[in-house]
Protein backbone atom coordinates (compact mmCIF):
# COMPACT_ATOMS: atom_id res chain seq x y z
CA UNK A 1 54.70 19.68 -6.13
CA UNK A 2 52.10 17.06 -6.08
CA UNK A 3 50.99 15.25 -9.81
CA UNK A 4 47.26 15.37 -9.29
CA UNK A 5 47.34 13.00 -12.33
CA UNK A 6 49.06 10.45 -10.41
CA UNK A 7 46.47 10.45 -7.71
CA UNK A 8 43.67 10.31 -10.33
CA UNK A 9 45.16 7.77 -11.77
CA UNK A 10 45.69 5.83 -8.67
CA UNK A 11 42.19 6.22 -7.71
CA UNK A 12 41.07 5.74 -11.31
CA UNK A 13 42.55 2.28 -11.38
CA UNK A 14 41.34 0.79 -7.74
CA UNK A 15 39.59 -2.30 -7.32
CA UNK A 16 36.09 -2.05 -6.87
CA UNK A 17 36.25 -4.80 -5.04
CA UNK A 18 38.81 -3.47 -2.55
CA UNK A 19 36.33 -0.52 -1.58
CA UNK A 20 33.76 -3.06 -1.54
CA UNK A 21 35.47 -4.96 0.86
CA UNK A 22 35.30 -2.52 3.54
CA UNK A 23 31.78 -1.15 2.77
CA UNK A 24 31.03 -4.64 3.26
CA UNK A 25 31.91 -4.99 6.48
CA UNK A 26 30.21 -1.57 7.48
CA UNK A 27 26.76 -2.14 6.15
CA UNK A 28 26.78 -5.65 7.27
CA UNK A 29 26.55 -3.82 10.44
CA UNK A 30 22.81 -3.08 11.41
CA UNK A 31 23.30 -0.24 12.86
CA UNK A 32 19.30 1.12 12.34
CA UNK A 33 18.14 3.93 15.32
CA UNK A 34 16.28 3.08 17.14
CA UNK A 35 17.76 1.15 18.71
CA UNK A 36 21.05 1.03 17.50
CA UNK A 37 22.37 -1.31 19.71
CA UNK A 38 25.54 -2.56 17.65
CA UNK A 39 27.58 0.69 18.02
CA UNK A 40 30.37 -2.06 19.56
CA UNK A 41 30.40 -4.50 16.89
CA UNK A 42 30.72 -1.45 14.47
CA UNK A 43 33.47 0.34 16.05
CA UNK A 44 35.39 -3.28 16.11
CA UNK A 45 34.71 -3.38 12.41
CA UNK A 46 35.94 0.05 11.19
CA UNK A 47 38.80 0.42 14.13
CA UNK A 48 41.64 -1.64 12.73
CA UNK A 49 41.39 0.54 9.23
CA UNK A 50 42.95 3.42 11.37
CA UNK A 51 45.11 1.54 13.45
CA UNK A 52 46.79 0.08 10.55
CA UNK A 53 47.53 3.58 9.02
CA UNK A 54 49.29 4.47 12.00
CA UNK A 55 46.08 6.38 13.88
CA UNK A 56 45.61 7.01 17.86
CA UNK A 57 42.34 5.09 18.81
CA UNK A 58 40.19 6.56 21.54
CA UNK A 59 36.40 5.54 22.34
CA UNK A 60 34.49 7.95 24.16
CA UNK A 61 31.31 7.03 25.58
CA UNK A 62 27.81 9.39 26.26
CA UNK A 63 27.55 9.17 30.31
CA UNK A 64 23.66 7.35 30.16
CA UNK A 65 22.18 10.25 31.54
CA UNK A 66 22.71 12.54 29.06
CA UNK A 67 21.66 9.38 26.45
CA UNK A 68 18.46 9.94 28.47
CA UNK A 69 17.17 12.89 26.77
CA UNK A 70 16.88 11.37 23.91
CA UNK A 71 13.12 10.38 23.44
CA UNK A 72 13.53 6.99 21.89
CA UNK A 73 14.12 3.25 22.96
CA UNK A 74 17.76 3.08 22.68
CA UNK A 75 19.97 0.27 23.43
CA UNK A 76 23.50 -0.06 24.41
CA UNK A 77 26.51 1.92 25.08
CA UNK A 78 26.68 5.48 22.64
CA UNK A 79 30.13 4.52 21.77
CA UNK A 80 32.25 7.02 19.82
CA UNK A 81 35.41 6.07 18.17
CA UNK A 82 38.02 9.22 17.80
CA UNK A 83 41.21 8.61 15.46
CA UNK A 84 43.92 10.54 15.61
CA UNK A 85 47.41 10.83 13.70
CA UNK A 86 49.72 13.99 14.04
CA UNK A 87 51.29 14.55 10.41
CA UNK A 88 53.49 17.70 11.85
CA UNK A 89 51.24 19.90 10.60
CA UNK A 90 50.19 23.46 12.00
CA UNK A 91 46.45 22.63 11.96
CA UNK A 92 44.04 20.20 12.36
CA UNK A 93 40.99 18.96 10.38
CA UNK A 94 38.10 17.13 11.99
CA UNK A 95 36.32 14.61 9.13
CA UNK A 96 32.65 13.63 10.64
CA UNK A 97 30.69 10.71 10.66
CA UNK A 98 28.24 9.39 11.60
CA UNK A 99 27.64 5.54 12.67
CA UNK A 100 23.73 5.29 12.74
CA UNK A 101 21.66 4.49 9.85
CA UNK A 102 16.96 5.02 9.55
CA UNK A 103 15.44 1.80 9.71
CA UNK A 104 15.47 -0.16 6.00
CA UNK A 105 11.87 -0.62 6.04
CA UNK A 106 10.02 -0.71 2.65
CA UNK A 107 7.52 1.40 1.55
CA UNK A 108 3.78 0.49 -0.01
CA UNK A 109 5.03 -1.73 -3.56
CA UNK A 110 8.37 -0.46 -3.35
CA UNK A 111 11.07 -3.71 -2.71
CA UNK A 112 14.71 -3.57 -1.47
CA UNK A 113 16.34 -4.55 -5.13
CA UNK A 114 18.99 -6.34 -3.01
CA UNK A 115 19.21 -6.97 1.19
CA UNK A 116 19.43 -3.75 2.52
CA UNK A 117 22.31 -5.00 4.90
CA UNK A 118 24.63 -6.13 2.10
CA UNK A 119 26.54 -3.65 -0.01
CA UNK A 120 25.98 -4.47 -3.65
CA UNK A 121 27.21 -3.14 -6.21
CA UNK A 122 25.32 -4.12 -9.75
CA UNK A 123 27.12 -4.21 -13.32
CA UNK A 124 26.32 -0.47 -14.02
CA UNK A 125 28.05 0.18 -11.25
CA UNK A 126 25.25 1.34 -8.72
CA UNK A 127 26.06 0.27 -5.33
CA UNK A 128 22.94 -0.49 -3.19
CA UNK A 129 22.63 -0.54 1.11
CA UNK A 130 21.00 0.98 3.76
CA UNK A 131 23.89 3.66 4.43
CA UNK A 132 25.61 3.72 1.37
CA UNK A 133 24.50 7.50 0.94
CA UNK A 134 23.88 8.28 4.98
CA UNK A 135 26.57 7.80 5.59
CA UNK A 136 28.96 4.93 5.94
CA UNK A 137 29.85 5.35 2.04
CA UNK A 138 31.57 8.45 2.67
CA UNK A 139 33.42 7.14 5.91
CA UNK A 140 34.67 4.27 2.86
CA UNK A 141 35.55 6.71 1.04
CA UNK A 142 37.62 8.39 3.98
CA UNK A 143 39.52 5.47 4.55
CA UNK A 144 40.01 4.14 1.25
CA UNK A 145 41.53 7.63 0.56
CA UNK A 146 43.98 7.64 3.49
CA UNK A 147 45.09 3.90 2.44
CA UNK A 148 46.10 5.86 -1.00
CA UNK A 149 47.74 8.70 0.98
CA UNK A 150 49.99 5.92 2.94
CA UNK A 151 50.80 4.04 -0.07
CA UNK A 152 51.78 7.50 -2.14
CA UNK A 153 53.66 8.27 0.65
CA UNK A 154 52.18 11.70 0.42
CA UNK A 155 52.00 13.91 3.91
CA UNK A 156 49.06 15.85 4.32
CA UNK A 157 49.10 19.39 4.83
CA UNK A 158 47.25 18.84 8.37
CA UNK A 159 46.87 16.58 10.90
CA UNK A 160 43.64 14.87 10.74
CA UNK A 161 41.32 13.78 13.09
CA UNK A 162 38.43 11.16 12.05
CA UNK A 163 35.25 11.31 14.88
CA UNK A 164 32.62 8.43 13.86
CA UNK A 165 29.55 9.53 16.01
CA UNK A 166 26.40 7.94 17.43
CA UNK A 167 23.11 9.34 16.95
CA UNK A 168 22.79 11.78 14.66
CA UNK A 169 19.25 10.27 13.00
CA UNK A 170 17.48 11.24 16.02
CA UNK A 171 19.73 14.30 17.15
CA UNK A 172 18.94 15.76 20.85
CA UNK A 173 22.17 14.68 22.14
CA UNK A 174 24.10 12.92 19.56
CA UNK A 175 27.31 12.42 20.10
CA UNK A 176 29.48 14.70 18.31
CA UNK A 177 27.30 16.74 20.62
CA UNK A 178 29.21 15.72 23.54
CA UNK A 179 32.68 15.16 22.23
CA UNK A 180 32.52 18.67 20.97
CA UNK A 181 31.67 19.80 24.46
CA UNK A 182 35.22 17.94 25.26
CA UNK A 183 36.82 19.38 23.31
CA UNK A 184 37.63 16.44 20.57
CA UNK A 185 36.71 18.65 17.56
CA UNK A 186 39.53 20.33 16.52
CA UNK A 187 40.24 22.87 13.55
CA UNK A 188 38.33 22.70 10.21
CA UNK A 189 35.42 20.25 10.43
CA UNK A 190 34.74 18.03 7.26
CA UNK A 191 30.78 16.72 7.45
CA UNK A 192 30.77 14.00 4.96
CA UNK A 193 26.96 13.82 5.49
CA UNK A 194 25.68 15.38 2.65
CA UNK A 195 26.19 15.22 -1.19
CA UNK A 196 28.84 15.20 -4.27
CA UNK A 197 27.10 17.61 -6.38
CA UNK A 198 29.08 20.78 -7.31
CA UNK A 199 27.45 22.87 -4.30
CA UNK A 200 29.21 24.41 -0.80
CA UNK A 201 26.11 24.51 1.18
CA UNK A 202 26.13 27.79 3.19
CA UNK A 203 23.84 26.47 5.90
CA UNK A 204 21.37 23.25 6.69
CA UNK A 205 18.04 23.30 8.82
CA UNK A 206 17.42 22.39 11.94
CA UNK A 207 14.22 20.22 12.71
CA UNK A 208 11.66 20.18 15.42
CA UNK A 209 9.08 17.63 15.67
CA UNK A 210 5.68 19.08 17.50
CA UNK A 211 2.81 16.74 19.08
CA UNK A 212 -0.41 18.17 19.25
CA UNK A 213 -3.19 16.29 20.91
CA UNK A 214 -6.92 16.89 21.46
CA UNK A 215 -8.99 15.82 24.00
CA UNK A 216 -12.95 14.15 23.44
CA UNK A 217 -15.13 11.69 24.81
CA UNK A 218 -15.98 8.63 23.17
CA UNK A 219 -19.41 7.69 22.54
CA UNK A 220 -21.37 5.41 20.03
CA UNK A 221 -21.50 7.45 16.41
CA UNK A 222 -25.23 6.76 16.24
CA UNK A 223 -25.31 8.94 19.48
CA UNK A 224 -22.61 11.45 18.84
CA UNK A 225 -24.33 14.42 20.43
CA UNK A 226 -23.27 12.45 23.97
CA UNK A 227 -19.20 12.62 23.49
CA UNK A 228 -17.19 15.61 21.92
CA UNK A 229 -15.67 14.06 18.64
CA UNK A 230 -11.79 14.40 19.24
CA UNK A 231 -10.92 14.43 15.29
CA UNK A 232 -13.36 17.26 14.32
CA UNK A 233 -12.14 19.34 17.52
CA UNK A 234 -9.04 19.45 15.67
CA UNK A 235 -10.26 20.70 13.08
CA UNK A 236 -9.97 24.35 14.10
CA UNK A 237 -6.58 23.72 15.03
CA UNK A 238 -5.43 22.37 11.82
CA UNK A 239 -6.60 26.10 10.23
CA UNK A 240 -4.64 28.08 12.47
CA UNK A 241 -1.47 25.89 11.74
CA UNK A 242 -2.21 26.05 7.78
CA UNK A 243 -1.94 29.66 8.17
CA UNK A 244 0.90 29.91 10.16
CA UNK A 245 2.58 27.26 7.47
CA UNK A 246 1.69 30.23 4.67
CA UNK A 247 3.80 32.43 6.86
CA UNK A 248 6.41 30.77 7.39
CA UNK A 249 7.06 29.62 4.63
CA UNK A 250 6.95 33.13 3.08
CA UNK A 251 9.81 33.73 5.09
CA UNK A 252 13.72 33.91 3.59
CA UNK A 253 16.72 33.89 4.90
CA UNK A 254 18.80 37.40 4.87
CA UNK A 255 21.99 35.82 3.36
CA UNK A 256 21.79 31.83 3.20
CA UNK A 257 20.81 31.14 -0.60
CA UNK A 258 18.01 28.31 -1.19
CA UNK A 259 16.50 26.36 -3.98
CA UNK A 260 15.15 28.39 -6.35
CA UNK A 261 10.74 28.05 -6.98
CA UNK A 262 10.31 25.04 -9.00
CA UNK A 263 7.16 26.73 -10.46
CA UNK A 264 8.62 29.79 -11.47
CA UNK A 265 12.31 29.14 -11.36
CA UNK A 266 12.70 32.80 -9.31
CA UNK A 267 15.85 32.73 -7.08
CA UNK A 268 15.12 33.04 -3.00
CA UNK A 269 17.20 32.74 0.12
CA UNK A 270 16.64 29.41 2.02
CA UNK A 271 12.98 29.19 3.42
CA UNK A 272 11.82 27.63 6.88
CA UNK A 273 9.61 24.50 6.26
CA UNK A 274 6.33 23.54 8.12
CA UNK A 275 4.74 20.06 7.87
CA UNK A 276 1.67 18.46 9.18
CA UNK A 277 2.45 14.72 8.21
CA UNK A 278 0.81 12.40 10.91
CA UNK A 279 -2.57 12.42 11.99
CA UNK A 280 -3.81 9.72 14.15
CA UNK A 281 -7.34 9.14 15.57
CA UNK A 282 -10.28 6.62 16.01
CA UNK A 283 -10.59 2.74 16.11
CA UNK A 284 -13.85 1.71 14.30
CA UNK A 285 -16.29 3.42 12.65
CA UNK A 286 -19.02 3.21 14.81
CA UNK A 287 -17.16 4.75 17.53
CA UNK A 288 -17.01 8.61 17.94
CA UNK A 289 -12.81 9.17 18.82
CA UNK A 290 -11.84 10.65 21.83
CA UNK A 291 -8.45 11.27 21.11
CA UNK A 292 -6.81 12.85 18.48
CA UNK A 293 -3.27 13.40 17.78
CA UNK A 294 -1.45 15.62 14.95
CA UNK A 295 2.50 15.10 14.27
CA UNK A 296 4.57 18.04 12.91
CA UNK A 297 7.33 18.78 11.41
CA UNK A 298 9.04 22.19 11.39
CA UNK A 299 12.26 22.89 9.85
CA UNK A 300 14.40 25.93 11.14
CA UNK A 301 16.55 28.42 9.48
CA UNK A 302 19.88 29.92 10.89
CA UNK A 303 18.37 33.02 10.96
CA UNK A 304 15.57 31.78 13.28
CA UNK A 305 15.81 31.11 17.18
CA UNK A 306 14.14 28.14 18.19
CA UNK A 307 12.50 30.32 20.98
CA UNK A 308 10.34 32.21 18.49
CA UNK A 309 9.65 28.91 16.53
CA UNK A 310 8.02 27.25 19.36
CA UNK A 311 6.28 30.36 20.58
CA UNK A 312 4.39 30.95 17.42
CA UNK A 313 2.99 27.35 16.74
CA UNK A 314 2.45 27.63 20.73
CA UNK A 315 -0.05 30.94 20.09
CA UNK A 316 -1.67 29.22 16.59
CA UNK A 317 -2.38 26.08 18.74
CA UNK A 318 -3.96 27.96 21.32
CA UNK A 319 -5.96 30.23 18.43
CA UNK A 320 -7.37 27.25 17.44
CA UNK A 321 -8.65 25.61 20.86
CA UNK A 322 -10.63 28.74 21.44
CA UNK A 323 -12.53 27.57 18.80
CA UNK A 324 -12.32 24.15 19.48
CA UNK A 325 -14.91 22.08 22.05
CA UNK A 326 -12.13 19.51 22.71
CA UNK A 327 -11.86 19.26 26.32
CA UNK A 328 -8.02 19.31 26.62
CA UNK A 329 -5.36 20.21 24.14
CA UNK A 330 -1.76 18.92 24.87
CA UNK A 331 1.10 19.52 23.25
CA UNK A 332 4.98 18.66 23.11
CA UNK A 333 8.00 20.03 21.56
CA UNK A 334 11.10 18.01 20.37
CA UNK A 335 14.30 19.86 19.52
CA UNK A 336 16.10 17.62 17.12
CA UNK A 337 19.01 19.38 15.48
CA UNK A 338 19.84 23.29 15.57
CA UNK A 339 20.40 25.12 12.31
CA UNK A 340 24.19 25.05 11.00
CA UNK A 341 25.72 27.93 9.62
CA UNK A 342 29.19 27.69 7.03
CA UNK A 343 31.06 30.30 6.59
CA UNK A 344 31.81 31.18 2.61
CA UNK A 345 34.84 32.92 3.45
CA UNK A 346 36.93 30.19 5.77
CA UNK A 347 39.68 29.41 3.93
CA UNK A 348 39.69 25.97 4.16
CA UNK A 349 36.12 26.18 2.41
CA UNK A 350 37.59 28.26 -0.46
CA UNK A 351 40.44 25.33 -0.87
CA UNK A 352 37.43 23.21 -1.06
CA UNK A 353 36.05 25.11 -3.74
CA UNK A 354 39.31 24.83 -5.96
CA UNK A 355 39.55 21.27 -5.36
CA UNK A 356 35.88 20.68 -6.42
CA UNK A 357 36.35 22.71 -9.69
CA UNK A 358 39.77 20.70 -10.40
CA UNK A 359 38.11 17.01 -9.44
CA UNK A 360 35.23 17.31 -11.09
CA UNK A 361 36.29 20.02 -13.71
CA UNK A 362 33.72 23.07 -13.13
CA UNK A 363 34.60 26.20 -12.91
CA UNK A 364 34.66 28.08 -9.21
CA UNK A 365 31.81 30.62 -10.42
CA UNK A 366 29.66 27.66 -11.60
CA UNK A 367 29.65 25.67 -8.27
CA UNK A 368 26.47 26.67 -5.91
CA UNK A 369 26.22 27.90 -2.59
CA UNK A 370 22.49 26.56 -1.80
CA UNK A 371 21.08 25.70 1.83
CA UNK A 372 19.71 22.68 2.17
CA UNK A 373 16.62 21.75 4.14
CA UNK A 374 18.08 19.00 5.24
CA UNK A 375 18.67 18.88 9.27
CA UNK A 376 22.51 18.06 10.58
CA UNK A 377 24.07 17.72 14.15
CA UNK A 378 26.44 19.98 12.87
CA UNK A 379 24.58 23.30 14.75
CA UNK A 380 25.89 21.82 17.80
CA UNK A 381 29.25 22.67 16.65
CA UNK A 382 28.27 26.25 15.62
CA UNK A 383 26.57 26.70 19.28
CA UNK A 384 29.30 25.28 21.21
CA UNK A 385 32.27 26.23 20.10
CA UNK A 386 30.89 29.59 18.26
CA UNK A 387 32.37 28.38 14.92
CA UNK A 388 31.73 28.19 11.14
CA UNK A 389 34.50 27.05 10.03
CA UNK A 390 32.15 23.42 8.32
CA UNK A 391 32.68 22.23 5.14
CA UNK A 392 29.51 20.11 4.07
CA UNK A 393 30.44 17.88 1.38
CA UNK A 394 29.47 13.88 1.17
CA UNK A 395 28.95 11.46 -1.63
CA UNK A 396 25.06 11.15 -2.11
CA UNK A 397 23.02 12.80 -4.27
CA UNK A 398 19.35 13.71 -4.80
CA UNK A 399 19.28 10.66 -6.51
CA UNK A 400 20.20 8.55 -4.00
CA UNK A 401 16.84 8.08 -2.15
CA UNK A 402 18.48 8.16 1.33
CA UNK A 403 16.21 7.58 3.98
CA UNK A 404 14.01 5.40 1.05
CA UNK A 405 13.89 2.26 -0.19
CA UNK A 406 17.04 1.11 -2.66
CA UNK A 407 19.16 3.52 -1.10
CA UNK A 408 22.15 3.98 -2.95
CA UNK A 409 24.96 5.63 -4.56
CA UNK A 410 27.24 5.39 -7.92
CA UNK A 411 31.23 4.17 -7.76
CA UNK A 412 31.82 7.00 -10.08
CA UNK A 413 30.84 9.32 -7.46
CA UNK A 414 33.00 6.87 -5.11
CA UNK A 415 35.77 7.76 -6.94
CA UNK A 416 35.28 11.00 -7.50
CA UNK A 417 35.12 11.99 -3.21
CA UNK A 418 38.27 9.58 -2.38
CA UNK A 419 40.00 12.01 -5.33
CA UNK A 420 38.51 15.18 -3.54
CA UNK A 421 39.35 13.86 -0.01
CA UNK A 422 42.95 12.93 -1.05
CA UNK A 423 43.54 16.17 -2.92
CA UNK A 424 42.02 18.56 -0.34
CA UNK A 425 44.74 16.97 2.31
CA UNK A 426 47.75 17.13 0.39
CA UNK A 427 47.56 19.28 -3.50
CA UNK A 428 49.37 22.16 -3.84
CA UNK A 429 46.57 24.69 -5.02
């Protein structure tokens, strides 16, 4: 029988600086999509953590025509670093990472606090880096936590397999994508992509990104009755898609919960999303535009096929250009990330229940089960291999500002996932 109090108190006591150490050496690591062209360096960084823990190294690289499909300017070999080490166990678990990191831009008046590429953490303990919360702070965490498993000498109740991916900001064919399709993902899979907070999400959204673009003819605005204004021919497009948005996002899920309405705090099932975030037209003033172009983003439900998604926005675009004078409409449709599905009921998900409510001392009934609308390259694991046996766990939280400037998370948090990976692999519950 395992003293959980000896592995809290292990973790309790760590060195900050020890963790800090290796997030160092990970966020130092630019490894920003696109392009992403320092998957090597990064796998030559993180590599000898596993091999000195006694792990099986493999890299599998995308084949560059399958890297193809993804609509961006990428660089470099998709490099994918597989670890491996066979405890004696029964069964496996899979924990997944992922390698790439958005761009650390900044935003308006809001200033990186510290270099985005340099892990810091400040005296209140906030540690600050682009990745900290997406996602390299939770592949520290992994390893820190199997560096206390080896020095415990505790054995884990499986054998665990740790798959640090490429891609998964930009999705179409990440690569957990393709080493699922080779069959590299084996048993329980552990997404460490999303947050600490006492919640098992039951499902995350997929995302599609839609170009719309309407044709005019450019003429001198003191003349406009000699071109067909581009913008305002758009115009009748943009209603159609506002009402479709009402629709959909009347919609609910049949069984995945969702946030509750912030106005009215009633409880729904997870709702589709549909955005209309970019629009682009013009070059001067005094020039009528003859091109237009609209940016949206939809974001999916399990229950929804991405079939019916496209099909609809297809049939509101096309309501719109009947009322439209633009001479051409175009549009384009780019499948991100399909819709993931968890099952409640796994029982690897229900041990990961328990050990939530004993690490961070809730009770079972009081942890959530809330979908998130937040897209994940884990629905290529529920397509391929026609599973839901995905925990989705992580260490950021809402607070973290992932994706935003001064992204970041807390070491108390840290600590609290290294306790929850540790005790997941090898407590008695």
């Amino acid at each position: 029988m395992i003293d959980l109090e000896i592995i809290y108190e292990k973790v309790d006591n760590l060195d900050p600086e020890k963790f800090m150490s290796i997030l160092k050496k990970m966020i130092a690591i630019d490894t920003s999509i696109p392009p992403a062209n320092t998957y090597r360096e990064y796998v030559d960084v993180i590599s000898p953590y596993f091999k000195d823990l006694g792990y099986s190294l493999e890299e599998v690289v995308v084949p560059e025509e399958l890297v193809q499909q993804i609509p961006y300017p990428l660089e470099g070999p998709r490099i994918n670093l597989v670890a491996t080490k066979d405890f004696g166990q029964e069964k496996y678990v899979s924990f997944y990472g992922h390698m790439d990191v958005v761009p650390a831009t900044e935003e308006g008046n809001q200033k990186w606090r510290y270099p985005p590429f340099e892990a810091t953490m400040n005296r209140r303990g906030k540690i600050f880096g682009r990745g900290v919360g997406d996602m390299k702070g939770a592949m520290a965490c992994l390893i820190t936590a199997l560096q206390i498993i080896e020095k415990l000498s505790l054995t884990p109740k499986y054998n665990v397999r740790v798959l640090n991916c490429t891609d998964e900001e930009v999705g179409t064919y990440p690569g957990i994508c393709y080493l699922t399709e080779k069959g590299y993902v084996k048993g329980t899979v552990i997404c460490m992509d999303i947050g600490i907070e006492p919640n098992i999400p039951p499902g995350l959204a997929g995302n599609m990104t839609i170009t719309v673009e309407t044709c005019g003819k450019s003429c001198h605005a003191g003349v406009n009755f000699m071109g067909v204004n581009a913008l305002e021919e758009m115009v009748p497009i943009l209603d159609e898609l506002m009402k479709l948005k009402k629709v959909v996002e009347d919609r609910e899920s049949k069984d995945v919960p969702g946030f509750p309405r912030f106005d009215t705090g009633e409880k729904r099932n997870m709702s589709p999303m549909f955005n209309l975030d970019i629009i682009q037209a013009g070059t001067k003033s005094n020039i009528v535009p003859d091109i237009c172009t609209l940016i949206i983003d939809r974001r999916i439900i399990p229950d929804e096929s991405v079939e019916d998604v496209q099909k609809e926005i297809e049939e509101a675009i096309e309501r719109g250009k009947a009322r439209s004078k633009a001479l051409d409409v175009k549009m384009t449709f780019e499948y991100s990330n399909p819709p993931t599905k968890s099952d409640l009921n796994s029982p690897n998900l229900i041990r990961f229940k328990k050990v939530i409510s004993k690490v961070q001392n809730v009770e079972e009934e009081e942890i959530s089960t809330i979908g998130l609308p937040f897209a994940s390259d884990m629905g290529f694991i529920n397509q391929i291999l026609n599973t839901e046996d995905i925990i989705i766990t992580g260490l950021a939280t809402l607070k973290s500002n992932t994706h935003g400037v001064n992204e970041s998370v807390t070491y108390n948090d840290v600590k609290t996932f290294i306790k929850e990976i540790i005790v997941f692999l090898c407590a008695d519950l």
